[in-house]
PDB file of N, CA and C in Angstrom:
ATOM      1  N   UNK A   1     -17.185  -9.143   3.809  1.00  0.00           N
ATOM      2  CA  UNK A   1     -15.870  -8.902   3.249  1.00  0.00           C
ATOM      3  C   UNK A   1     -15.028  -8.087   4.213  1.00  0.00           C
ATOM      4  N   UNK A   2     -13.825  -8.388   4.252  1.00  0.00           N
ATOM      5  CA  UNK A   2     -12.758  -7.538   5.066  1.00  0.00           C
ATOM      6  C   UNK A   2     -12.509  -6.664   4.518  1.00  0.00           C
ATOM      7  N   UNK A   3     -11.474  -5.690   4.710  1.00  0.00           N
ATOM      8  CA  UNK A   3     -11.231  -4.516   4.708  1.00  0.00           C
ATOM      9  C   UNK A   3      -9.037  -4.533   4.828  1.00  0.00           C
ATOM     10  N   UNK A   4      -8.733  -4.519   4.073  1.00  0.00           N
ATOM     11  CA  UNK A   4      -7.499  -5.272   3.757  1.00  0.00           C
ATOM     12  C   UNK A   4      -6.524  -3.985   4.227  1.00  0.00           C
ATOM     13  N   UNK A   5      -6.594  -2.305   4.219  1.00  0.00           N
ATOM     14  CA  UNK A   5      -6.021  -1.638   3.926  1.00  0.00           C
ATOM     15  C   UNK A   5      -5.322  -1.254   5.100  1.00  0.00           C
ATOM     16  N   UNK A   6      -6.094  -1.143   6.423  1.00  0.00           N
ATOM     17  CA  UNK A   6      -4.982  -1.036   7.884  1.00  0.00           C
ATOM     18  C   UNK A   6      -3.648  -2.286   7.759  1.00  0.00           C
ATOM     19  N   UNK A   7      -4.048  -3.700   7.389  1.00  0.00           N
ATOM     20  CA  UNK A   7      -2.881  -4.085   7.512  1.00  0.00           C
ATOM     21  C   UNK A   7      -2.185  -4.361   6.363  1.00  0.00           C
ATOM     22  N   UNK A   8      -2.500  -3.966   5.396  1.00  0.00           N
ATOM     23  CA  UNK A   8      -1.680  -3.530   4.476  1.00  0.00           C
ATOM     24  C   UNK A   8      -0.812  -2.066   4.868  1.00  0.00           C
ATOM     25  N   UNK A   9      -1.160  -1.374   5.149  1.00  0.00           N
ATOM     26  CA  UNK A   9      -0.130   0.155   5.643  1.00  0.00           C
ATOM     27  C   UNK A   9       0.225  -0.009   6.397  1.00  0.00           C
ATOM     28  N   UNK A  10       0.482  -1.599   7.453  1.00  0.00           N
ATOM     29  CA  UNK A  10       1.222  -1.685   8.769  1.00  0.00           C
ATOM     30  C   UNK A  10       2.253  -2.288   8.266  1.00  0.00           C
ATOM     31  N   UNK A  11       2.316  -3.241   7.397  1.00  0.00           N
ATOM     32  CA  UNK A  11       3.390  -3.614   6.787  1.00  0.00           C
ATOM     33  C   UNK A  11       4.276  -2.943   5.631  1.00  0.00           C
ATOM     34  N   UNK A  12       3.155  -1.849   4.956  1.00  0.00           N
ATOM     35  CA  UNK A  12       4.219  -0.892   4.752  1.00  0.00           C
ATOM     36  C   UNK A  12       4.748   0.023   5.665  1.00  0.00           C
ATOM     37  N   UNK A  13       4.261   0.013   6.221  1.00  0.00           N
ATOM     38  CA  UNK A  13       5.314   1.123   7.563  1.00  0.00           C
ATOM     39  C   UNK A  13       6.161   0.724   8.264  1.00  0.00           C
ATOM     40  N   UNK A  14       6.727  -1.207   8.328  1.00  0.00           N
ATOM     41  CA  UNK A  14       7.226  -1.679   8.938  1.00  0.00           C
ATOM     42  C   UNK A  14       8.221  -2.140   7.733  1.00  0.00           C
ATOM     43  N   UNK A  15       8.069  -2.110   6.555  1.00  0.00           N
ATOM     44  CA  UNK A  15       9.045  -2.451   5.424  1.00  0.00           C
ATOM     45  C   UNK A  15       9.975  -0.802   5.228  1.00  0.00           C
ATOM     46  N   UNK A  16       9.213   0.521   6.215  1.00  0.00           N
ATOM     47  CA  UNK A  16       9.983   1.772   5.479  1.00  0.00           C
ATOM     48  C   UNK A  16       9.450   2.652   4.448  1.00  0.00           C
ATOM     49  N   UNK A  17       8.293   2.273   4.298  1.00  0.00           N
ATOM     50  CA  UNK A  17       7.460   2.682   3.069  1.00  0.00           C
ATOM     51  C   UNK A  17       6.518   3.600   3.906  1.00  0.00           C
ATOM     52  N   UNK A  18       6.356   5.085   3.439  1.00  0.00           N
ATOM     53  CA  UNK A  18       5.968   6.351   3.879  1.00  0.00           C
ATOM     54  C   UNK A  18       4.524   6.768   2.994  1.00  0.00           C
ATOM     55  N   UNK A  19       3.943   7.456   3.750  1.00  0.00           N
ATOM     56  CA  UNK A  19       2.571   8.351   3.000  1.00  0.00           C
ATOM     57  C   UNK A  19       3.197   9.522   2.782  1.00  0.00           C
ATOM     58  N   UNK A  20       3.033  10.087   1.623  1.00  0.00           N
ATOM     59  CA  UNK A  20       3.650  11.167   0.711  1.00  0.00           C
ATOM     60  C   UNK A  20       2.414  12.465   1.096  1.00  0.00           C
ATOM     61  N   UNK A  21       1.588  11.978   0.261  1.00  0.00           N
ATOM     62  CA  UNK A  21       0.302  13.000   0.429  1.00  0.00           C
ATOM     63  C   UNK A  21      -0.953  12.273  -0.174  1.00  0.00           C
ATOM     64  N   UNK A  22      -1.818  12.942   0.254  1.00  0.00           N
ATOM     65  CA  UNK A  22      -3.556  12.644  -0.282  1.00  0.00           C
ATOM     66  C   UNK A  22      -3.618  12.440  -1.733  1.00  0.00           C
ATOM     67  N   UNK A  23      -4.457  11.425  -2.340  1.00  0.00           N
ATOM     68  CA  UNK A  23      -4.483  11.883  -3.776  1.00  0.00           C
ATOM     69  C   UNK A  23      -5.780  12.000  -3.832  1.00  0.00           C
ATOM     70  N   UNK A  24      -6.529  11.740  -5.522  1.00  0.00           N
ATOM     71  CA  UNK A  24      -7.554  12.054  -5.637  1.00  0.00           C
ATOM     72  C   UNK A  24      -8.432  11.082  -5.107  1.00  0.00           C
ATOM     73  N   UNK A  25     -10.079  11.628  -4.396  1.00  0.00           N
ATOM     74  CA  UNK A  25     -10.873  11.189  -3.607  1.00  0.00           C
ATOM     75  C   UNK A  25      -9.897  10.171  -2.079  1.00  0.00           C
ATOM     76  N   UNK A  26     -10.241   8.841  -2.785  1.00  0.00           N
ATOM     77  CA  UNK A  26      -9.752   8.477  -1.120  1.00  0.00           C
ATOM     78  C   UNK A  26      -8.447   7.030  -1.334  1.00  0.00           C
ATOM     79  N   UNK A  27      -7.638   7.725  -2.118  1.00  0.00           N
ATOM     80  CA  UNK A  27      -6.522   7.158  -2.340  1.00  0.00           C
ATOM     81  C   UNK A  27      -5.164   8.430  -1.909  1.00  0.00           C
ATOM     82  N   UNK A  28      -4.003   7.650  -1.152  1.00  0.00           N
ATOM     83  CA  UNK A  28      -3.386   7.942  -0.992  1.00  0.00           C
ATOM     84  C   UNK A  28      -1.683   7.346  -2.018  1.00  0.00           C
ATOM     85  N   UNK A  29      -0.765   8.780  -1.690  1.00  0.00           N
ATOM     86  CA  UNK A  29       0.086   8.534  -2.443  1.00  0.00           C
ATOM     87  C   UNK A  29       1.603   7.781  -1.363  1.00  0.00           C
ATOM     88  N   UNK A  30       2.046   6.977  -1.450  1.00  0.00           N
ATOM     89  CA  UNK A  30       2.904   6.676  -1.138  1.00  0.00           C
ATOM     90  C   UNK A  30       4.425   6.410  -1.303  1.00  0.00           C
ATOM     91  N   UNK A  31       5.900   6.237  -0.779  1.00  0.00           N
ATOM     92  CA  UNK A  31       6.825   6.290  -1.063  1.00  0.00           C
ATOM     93  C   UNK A  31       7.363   4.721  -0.629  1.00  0.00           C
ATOM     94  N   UNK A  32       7.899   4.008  -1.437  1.00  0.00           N
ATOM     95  CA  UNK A  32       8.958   3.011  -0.940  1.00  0.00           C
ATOM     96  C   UNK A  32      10.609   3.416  -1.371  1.00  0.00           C
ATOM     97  N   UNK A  33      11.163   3.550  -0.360  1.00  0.00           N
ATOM     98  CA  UNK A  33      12.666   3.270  -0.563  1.00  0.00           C
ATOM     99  C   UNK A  33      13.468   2.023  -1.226  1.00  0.00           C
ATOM    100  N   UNK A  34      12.423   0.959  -1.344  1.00  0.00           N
ATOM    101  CA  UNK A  34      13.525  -0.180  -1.607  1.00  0.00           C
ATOM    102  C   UNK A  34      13.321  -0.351  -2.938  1.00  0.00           C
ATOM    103  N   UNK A  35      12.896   0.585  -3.755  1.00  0.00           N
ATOM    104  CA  UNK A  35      13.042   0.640  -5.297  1.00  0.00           C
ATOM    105  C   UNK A  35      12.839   2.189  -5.625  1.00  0.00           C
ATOM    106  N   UNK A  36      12.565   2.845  -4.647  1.00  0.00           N
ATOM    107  CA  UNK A  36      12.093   4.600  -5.153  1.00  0.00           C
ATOM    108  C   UNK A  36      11.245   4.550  -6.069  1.00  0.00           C
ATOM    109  N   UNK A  37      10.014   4.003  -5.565  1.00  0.00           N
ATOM    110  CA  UNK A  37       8.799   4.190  -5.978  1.00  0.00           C
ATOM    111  C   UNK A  37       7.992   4.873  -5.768  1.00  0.00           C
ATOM    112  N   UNK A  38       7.214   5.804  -5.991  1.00  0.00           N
ATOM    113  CA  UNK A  38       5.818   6.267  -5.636  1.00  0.00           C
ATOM    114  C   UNK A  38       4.593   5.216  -6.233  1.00  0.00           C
ATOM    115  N   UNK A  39       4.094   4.794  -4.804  1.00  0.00           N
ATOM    116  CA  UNK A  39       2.485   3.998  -5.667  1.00  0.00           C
ATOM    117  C   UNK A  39       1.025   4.313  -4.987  1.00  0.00           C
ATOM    118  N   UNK A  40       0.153   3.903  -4.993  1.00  0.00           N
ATOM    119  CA  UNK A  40      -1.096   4.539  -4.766  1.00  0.00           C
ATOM    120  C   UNK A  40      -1.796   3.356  -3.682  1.00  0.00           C
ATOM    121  N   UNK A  41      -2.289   3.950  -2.611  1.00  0.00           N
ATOM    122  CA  UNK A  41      -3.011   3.095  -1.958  1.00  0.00           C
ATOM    123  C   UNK A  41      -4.366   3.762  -1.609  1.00  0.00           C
ATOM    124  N   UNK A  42      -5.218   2.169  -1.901  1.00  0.00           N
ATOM    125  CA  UNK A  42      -6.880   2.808  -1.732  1.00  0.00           C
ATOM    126  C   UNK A  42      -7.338   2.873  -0.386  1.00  0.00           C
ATOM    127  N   UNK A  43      -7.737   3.517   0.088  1.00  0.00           N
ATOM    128  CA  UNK A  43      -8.454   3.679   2.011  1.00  0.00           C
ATOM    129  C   UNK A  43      -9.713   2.468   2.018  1.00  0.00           C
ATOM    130  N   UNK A  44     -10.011   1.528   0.989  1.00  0.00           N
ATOM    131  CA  UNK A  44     -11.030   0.849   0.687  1.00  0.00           C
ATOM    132  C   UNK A  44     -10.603  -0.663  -0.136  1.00  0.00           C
ATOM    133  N   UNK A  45      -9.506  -1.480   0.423  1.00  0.00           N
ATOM    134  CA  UNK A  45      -9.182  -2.505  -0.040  1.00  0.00           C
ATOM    135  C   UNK A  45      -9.881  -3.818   0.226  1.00  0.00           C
ATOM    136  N   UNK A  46     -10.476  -4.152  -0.729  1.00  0.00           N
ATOM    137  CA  UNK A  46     -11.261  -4.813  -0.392  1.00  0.00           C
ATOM    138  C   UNK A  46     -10.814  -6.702  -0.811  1.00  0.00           C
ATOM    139  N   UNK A  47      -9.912  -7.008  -2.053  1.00  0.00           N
ATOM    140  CA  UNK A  47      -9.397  -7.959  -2.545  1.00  0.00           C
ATOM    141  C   UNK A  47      -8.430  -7.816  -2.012  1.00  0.00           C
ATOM    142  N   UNK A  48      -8.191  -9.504  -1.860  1.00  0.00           N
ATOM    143  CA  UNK A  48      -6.670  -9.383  -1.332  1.00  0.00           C
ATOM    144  C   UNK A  48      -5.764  -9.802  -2.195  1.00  0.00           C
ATOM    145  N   UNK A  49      -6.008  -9.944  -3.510  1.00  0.00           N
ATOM    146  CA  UNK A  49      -5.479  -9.647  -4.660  1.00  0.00           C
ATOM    147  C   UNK A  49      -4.431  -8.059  -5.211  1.00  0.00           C
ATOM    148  N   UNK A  50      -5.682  -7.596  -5.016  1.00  0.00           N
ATOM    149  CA  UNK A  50      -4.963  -5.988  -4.990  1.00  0.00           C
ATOM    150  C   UNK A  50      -4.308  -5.171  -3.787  1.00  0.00           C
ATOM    151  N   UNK A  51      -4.288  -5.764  -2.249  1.00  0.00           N
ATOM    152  CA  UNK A  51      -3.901  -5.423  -1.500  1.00  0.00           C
ATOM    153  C   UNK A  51      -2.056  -6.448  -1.824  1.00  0.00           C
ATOM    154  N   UNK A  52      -2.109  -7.366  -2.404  1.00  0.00           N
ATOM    155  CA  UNK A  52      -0.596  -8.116  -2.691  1.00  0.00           C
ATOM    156  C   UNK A  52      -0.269  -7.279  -3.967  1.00  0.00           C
ATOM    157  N   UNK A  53      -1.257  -7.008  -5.012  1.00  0.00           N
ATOM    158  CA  UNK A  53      -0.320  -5.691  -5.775  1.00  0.00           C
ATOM    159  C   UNK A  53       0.268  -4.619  -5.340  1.00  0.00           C
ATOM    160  N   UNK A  54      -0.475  -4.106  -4.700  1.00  0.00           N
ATOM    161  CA  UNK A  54       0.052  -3.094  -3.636  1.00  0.00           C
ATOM    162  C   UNK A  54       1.600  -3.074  -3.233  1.00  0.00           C
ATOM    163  N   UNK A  55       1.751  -4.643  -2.275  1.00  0.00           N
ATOM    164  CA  UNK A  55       2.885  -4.782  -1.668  1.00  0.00           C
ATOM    165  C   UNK A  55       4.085  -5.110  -3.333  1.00  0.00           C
ATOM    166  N   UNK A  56       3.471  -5.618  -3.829  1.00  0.00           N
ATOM    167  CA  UNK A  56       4.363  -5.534  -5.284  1.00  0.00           C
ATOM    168  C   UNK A  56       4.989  -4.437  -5.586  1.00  0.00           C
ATOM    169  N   UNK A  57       4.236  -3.599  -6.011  1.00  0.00           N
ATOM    170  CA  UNK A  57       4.431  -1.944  -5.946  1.00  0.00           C
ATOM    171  C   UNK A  57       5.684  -1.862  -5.374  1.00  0.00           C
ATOM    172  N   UNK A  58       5.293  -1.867  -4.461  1.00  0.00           N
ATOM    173  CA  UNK A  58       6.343  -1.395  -3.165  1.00  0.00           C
ATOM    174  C   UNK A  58       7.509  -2.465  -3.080  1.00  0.00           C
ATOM    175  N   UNK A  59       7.657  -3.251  -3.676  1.00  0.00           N
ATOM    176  CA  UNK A  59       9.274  -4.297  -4.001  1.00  0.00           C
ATOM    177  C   UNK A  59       8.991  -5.096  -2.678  1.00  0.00           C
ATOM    178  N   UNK A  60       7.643  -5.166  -1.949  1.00  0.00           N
ATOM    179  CA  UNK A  60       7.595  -6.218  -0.884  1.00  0.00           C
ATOM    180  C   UNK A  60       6.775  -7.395  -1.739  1.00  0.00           C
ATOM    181  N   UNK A  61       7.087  -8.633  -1.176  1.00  0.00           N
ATOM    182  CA  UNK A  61       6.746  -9.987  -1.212  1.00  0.00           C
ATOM    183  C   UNK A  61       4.988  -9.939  -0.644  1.00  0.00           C
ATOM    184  N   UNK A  62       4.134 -11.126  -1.373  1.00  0.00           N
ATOM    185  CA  UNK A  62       3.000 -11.263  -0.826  1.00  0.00           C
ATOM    186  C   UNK A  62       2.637 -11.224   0.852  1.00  0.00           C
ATOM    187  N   UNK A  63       1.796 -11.031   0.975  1.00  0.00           N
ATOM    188  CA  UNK A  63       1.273 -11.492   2.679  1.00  0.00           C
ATOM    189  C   UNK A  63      -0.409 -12.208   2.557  1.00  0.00           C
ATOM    190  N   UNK A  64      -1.051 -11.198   1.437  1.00  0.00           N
ATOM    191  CA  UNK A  64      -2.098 -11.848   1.844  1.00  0.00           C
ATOM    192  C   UNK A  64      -2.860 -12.899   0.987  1.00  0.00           C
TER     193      UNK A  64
END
């Protein structure tokens, strides 16, 4: 199985979408501007199901 979460946070960093701070264990908190969201990303993405929720979250379109 892959590991979905580096390029998932490259495309949020390239949509404008920021790391806020650490959350609990090994999820991080994040910011998108293009809806002023805060959403949560896991350091351990393993579906690429939940790595396209992710980009949902964040008011971006699928990738994976």
């Amino acid at each position: 199985m892959s590991d979905f979460t580096p390029q998932l946070k490259r495309y949020l960093k390239e949509a404008g979408c920021c790391f806020e701070r650490q959350g609990k264990g090994d999820h991080e908190i994040w910011y998108s501007p293009l809806n002023s969201v805060r959403f949560v990303v896991d350091n351990a993405i393993k579906s690429r199901h939940t790595a396209n929720a992710v980009l949902k979250q964040a008011g971006l379109s699928k990738k994976f």
